[in-house]
Protein backbone atom coordinates (compact mmCIF):
# COMPACT_ATOMS: atom_id res chain seq x y z
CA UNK A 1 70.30 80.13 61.39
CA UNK A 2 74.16 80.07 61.26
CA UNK A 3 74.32 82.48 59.53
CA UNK A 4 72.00 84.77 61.48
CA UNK A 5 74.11 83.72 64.66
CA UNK A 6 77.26 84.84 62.55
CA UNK A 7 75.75 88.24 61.33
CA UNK A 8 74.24 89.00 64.56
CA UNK A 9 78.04 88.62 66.22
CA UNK A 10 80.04 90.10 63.87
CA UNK A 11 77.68 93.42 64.28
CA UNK A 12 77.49 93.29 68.02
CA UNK A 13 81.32 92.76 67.84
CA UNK A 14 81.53 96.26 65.50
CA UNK A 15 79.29 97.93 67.42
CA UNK A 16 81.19 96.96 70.46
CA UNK A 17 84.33 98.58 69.36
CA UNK A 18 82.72 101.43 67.91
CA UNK A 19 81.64 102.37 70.84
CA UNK A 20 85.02 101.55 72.42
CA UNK A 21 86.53 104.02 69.85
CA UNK A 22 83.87 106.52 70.82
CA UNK A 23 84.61 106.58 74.27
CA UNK A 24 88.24 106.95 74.03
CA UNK A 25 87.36 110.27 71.58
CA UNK A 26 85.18 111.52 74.16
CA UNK A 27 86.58 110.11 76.89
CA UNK A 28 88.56 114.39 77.22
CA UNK A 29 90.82 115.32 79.66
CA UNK A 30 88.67 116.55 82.92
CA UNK A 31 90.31 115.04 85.85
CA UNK A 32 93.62 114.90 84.57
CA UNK A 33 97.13 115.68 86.02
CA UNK A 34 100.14 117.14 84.09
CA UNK A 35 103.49 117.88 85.00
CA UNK A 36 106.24 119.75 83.04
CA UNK A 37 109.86 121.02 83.08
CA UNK A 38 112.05 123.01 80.93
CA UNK A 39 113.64 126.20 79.90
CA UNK A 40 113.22 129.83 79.43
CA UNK A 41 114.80 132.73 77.90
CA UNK A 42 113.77 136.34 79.21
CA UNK A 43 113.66 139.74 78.33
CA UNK A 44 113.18 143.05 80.65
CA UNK A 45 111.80 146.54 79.69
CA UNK A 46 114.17 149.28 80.99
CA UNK A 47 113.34 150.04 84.69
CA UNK A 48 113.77 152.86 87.06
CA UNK A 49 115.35 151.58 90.34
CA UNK A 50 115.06 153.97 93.54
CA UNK A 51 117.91 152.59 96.46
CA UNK A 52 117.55 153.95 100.19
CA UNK A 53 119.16 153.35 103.32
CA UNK A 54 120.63 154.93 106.10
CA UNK A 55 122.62 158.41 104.61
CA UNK A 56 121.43 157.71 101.36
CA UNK A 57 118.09 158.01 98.71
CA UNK A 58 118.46 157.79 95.14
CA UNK A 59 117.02 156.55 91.87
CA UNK A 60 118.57 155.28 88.32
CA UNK A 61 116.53 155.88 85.68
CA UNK A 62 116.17 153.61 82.68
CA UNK A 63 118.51 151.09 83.78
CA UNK A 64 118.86 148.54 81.27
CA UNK A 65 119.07 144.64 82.08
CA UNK A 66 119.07 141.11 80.70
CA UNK A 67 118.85 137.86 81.51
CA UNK A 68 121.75 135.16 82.25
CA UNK A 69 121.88 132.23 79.60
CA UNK A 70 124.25 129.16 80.77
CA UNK A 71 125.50 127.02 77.77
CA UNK A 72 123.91 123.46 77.68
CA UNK A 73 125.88 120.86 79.13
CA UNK A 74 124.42 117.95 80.74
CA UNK A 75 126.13 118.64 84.11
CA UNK A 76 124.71 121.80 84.07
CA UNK A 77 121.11 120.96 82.62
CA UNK A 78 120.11 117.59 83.12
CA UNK A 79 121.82 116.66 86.98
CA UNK A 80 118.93 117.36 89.64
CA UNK A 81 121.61 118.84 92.13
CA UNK A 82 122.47 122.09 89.66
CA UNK A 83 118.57 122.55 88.24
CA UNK A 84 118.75 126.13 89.25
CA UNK A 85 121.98 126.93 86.99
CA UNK A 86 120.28 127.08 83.80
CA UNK A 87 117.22 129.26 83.49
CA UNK A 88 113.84 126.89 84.19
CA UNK A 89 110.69 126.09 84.61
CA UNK A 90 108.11 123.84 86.35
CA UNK A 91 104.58 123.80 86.47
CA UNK A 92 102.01 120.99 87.78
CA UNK A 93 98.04 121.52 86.57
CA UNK A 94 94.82 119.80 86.88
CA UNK A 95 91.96 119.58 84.25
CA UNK A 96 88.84 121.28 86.26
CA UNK A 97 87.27 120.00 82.43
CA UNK A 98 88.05 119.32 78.99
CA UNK A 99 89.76 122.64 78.66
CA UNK A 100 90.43 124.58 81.50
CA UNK A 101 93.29 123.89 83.61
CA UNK A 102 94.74 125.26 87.15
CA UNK A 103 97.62 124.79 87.81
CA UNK A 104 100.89 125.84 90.25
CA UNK A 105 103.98 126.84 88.93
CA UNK A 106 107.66 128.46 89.42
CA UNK A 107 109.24 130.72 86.66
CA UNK A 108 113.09 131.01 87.84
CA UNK A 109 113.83 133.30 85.56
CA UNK A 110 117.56 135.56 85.79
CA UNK A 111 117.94 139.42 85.98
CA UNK A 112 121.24 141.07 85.50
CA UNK A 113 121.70 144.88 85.94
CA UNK A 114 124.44 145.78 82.79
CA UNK A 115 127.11 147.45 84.10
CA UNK A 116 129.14 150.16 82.73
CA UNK A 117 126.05 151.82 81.23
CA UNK A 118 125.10 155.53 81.73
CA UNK A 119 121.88 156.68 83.43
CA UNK A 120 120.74 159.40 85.00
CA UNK A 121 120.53 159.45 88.67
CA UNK A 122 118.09 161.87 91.76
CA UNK A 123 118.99 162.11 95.26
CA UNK A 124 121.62 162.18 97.78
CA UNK A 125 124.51 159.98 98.83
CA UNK A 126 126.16 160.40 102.20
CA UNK A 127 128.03 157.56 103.06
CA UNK A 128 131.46 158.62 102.70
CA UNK A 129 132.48 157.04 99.47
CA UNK A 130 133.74 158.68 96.32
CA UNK A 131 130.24 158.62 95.08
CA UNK A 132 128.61 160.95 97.46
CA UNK A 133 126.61 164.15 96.30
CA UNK A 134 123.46 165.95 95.82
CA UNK A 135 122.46 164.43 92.00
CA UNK A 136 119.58 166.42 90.10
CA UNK A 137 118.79 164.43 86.99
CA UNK A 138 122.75 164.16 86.48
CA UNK A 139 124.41 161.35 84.47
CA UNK A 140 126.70 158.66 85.91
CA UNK A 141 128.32 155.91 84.94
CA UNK A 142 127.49 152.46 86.69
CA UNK A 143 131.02 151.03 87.62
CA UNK A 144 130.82 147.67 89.78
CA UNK A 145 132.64 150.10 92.23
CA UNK A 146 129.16 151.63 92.59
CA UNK A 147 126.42 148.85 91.90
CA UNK A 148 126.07 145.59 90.58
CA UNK A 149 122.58 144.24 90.93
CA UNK A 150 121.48 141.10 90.18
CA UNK A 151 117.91 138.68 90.71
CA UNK A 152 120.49 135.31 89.36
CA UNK A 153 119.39 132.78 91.51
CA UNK A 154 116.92 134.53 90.52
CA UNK A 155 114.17 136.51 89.39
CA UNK A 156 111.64 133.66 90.80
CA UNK A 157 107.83 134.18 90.11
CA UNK A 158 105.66 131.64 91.90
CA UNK A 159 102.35 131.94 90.43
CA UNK A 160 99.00 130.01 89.62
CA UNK A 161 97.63 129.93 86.36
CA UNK A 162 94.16 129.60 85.02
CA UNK A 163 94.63 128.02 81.25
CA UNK A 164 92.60 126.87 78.34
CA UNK A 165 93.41 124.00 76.39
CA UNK A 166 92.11 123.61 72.78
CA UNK A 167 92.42 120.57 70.81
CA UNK A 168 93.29 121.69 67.17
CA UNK A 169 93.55 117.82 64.85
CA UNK A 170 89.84 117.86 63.90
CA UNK A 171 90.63 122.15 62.10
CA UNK A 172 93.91 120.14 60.97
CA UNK A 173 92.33 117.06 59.90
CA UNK A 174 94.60 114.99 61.59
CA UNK A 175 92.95 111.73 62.36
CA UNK A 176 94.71 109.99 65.31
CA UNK A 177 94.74 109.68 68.58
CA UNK A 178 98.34 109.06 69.08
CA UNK A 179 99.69 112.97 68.19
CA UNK A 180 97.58 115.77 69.07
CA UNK A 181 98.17 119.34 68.43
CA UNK A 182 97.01 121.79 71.20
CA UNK A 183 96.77 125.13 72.01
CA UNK A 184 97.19 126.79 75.11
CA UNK A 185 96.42 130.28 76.76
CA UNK A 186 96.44 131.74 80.07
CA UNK A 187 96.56 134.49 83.07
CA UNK A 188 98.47 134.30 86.02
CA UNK A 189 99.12 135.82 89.09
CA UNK A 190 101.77 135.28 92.04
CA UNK A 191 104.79 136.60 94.49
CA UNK A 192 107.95 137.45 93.76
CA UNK A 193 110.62 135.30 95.62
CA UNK A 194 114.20 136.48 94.51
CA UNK A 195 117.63 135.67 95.67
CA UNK A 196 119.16 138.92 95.02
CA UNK A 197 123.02 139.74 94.19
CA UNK A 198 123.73 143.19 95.21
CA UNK A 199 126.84 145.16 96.22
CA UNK A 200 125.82 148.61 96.64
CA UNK A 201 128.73 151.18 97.89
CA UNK A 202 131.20 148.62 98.99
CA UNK A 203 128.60 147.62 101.56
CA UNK A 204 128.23 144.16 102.58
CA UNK A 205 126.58 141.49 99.96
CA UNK A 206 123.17 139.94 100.91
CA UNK A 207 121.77 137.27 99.21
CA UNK A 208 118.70 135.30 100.72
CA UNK A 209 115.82 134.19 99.13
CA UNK A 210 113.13 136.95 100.06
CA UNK A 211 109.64 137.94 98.92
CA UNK A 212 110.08 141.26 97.13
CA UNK A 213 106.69 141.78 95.78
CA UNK A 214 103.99 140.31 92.97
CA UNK A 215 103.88 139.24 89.59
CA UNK A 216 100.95 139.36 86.64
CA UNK A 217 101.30 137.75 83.44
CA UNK A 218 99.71 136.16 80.11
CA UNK A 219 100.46 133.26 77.28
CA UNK A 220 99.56 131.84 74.65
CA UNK A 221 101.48 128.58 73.63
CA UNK A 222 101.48 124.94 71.54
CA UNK A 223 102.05 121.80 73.17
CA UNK A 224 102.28 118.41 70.56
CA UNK A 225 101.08 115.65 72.63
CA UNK A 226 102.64 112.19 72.02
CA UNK A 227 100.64 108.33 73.13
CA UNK A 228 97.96 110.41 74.85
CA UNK A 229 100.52 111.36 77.70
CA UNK A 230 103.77 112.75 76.78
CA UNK A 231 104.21 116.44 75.41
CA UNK A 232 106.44 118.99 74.10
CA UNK A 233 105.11 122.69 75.16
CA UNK A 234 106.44 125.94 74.19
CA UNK A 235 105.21 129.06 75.67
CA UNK A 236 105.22 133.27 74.92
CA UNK A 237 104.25 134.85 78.01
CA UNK A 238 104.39 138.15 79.21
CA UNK A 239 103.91 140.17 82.17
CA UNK A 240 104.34 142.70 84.75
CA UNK A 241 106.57 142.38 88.12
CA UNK A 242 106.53 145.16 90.66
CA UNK A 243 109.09 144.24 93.87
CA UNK A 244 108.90 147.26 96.22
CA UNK A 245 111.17 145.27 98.92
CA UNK A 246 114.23 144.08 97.50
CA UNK A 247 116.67 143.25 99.98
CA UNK A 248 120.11 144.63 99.37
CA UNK A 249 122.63 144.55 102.26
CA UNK A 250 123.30 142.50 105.58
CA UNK A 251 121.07 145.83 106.53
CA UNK A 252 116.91 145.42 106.90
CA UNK A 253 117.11 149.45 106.60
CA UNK A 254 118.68 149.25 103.21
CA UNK A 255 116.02 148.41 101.02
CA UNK A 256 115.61 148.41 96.58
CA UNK A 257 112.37 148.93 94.57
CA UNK A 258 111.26 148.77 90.80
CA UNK A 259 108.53 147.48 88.70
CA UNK A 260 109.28 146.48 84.55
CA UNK A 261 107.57 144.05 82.17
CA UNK A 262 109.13 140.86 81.30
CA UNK A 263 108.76 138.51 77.66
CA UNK A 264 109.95 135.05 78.58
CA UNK A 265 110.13 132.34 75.98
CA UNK A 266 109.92 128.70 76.87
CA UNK A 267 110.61 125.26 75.83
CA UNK A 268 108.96 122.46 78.07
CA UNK A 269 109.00 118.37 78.28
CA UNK A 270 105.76 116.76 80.35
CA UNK A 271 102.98 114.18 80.50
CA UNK A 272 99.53 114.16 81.55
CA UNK A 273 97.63 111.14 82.99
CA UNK A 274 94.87 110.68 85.71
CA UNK A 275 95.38 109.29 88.93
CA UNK A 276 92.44 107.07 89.04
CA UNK A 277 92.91 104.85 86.44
């Protein structure tokens, strides 16, 4: 009979934690939370840029841009009062079920117009300057006497996201719970919301936080997840941005528009976890 007793306990005891183990593999991640922050580099297609105002209308054609990378220093990266120096990111999501995510996010990306670069230029300029004329597909050469142009503080894209979330150990044959490799894809869509540095024709700067126009994009990414809650992410996106009201002077009748694609590259830190534990 002891022995009965002991059999009959040690099974119930491995069946017990067998189905503990079970639940935790099924137990997924609908219902979850996640949070992330981090970095991004980006890189424009050339863009045609149309400028009007009172005694002027014109457009640059192909103007070529990039984005503004700060060198990492902790005072620059890390302290909460300068997070918009660097080039960043921050997104929080919720699991609708084991693999789709929405989620709400800012890209503060950085645009910079390079100077001293020919384009070609259409229109008319009448605003007394040396730069005034009749152009007809002429070339001219983008001094900072003329333009500078500038989305630094920045090119901000406030979108939502809808995202799948694939769990890749069991096609790796990794057998733990405690590292998981994922990956991630997704579609977005949101407003433009730049802070744009512009001195156009020795007119006066403006630079206010504005909503310029609207933003599509796609990624595909990998994040390593860590204890079940803590990840590293890295993301390839791409998309489109169209702002056809960029504000450019103290002015409201001076006005900016152009539309370009965008490949941004990020690195992200973050943890997921429910809130009902």
């Amino acid at each position: 009979m002891k022995k009965l007793i002991l059999i009959a306990f040690v099974f119930a005891t491995t069946l017990t934690f067998s189905q503990e183990d079970k639940v935790k593999i099924v137990e997924g991640n609908k219902g979850k939370i996640y949070v992330l922050w981090g970095w991004n580099r980006g890189a424009y297609s050339n863009s045609d840029i149309t400028f009007k105002g009172e005694n002027y209308d014109f457009t640059l054609y192909d103007v070529e841009a990039k984005d503004k990378v700060k060198a990492f220093s902790f005072r620059d990266y890390i302290n909460p009062t300068r997070i918009t120096i660097p080039q960043t990111n921050f997104r929080i999501g919720y699991f609708l079920n084991d693999n789709y995510t929405i989620s709400l996010g800012v890209d503060h990306m950085k645009y910079v117009m390079k100077n001293y670069q020919t384009v070609k230029i259409d229109g008319e300029i009448n605003v007394g300057s040396q730069y005034d004329g009749v152009y007809n597909n002429e070339a001219i050469l983008v001094a900072y006497s003329f333009l500078t142009f500038e989305h630094t503080d920045g090119l901000n894209y406030v979108n939502t996201e809808i995202n799948r979330f694939d769990n890749l150990n069991k096609l790796l044959k990794i057998n733990t719970t405690n590292f998981e490799v994922n990956l991630t894809e997704g579609v977005g869509v949101g407003v433009m919301y730049p802070r744009t540095n512009t001195k156009l024709l020795n007119k006066a700067r403006y630079d206010q936080f504005h909503i310029s126009g609207y933003g599509l994009s796609a990624k595909v990414g990998l994040n390593l997840t860590f204890f079940k809650h803590f990840f590293i992410q890295s993301d390839f996106k791409y998309g489109y941005i169209n702002m056809n009201n960029i504000r450019t002077t103290q002015s409201s009748s001076d006005s900016a528009s152009q539309h370009f694609t965008f490949f941004e590259r990020t690195i992200m830190l973050g943890g997921r976890f429910r809130l009902n534990n």
